[in-house]
Protein backbone atom coordinates (compact mmCIF):
# COMPACT_ATOMS: atom_id res chain seq x y z
CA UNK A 1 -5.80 12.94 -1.80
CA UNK A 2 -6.80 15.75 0.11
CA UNK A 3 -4.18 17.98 2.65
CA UNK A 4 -6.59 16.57 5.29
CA UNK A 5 -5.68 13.08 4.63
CA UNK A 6 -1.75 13.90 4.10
CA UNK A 7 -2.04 15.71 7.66
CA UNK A 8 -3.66 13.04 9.55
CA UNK A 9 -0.96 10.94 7.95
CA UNK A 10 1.79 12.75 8.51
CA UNK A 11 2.88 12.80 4.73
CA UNK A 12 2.82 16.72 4.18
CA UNK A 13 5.80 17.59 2.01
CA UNK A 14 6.15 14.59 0.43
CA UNK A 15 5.83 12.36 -3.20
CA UNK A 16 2.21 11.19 -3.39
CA UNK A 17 4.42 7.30 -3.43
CA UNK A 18 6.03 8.55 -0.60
CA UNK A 19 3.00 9.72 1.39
CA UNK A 20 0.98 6.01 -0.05
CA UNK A 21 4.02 4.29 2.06
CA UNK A 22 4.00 5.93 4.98
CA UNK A 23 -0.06 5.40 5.13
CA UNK A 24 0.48 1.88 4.88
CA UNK A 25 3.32 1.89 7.41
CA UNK A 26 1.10 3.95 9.93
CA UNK A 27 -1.77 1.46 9.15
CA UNK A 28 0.44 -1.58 10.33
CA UNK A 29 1.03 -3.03 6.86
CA UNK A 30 4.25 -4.50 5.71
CA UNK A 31 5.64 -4.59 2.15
CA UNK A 32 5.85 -7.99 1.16
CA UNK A 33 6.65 -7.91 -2.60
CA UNK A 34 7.86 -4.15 -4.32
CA UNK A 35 8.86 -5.57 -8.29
CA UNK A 36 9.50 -3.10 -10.89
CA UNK A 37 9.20 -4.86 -14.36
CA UNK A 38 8.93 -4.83 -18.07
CA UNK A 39 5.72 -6.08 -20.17
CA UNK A 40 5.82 -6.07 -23.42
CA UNK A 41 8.34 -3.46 -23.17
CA UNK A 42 6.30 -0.81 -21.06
CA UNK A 43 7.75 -0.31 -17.85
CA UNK A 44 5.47 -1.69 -14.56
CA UNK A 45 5.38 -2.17 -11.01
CA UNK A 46 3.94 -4.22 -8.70
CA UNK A 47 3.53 -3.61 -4.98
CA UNK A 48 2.18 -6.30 -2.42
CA UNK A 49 1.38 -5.67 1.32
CA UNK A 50 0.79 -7.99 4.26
CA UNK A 51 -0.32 -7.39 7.61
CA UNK A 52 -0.63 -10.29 10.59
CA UNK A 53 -4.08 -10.58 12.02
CA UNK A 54 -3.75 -9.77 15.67
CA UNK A 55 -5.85 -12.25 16.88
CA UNK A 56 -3.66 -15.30 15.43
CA UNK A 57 -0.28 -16.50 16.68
CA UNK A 58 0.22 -17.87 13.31
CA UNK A 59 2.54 -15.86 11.33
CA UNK A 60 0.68 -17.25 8.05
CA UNK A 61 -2.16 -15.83 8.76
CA UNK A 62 -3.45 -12.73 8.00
CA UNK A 63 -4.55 -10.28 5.15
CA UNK A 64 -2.47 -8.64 2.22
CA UNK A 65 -3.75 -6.01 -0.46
CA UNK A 66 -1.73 -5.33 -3.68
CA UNK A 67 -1.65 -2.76 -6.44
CA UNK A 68 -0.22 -3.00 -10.39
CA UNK A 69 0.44 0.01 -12.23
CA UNK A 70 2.76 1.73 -14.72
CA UNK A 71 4.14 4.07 -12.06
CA UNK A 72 4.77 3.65 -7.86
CA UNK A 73 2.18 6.26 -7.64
CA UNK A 74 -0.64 4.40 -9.96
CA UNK A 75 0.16 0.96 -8.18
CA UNK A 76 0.32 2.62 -4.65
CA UNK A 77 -3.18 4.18 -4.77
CA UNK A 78 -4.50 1.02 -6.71
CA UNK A 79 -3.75 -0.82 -3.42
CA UNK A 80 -4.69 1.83 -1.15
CA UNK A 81 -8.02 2.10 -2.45
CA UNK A 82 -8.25 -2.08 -2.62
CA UNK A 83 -7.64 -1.69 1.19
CA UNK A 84 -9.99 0.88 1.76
CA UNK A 85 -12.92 -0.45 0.20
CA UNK A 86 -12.05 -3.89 2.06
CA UNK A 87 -12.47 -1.56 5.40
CA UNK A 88 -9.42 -3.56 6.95
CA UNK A 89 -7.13 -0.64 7.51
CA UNK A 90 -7.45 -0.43 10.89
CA UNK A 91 -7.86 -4.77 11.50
């Protein structure tokens, strides 16, 4: 990530997890699921996040992205890039 894109999110000075977060928070998504876990005895987690379409009064609709990784940071920037190549960041 470049100090361009931490500046234009506001995240200078922070964790790279930290800075992932507050991206998605600026972008309108929501964290649904956040699961830190064991498989087959190497640490994980598992992040999930939702985000209402605006055009639909239904609160079941609307889109979600996640990211799986052996740290916050891996699983954050899974999903971050997941939700940039689906070009919905601003939807």
């Amino acid at each position: 990530m470049s100090g361009a894109d931490l500046n234009r999110h506001g995240a200078v000075g922070i964790s790279e997890a930290a800075s992932y977060r507050k991206r998605f928070a600026v972008s309108g998504w929501s964290v649904a699921i956040h699961n830190d876990y064991r498989l087959d005895g190497k640490p994980m987690t598992f992040w999930l996040f939702t985000k209402p379409l605006a055009s639909s009064a239904c609160r079941e609709s609307g889109w979600f992205v996640k990211g799986e990784g052996v740290s916050d940071e891996e699983a954050l920037r899974q999903a971050w890039a997941a939700l940039e190549a689906s070009e919905r960041i601003g939807d």
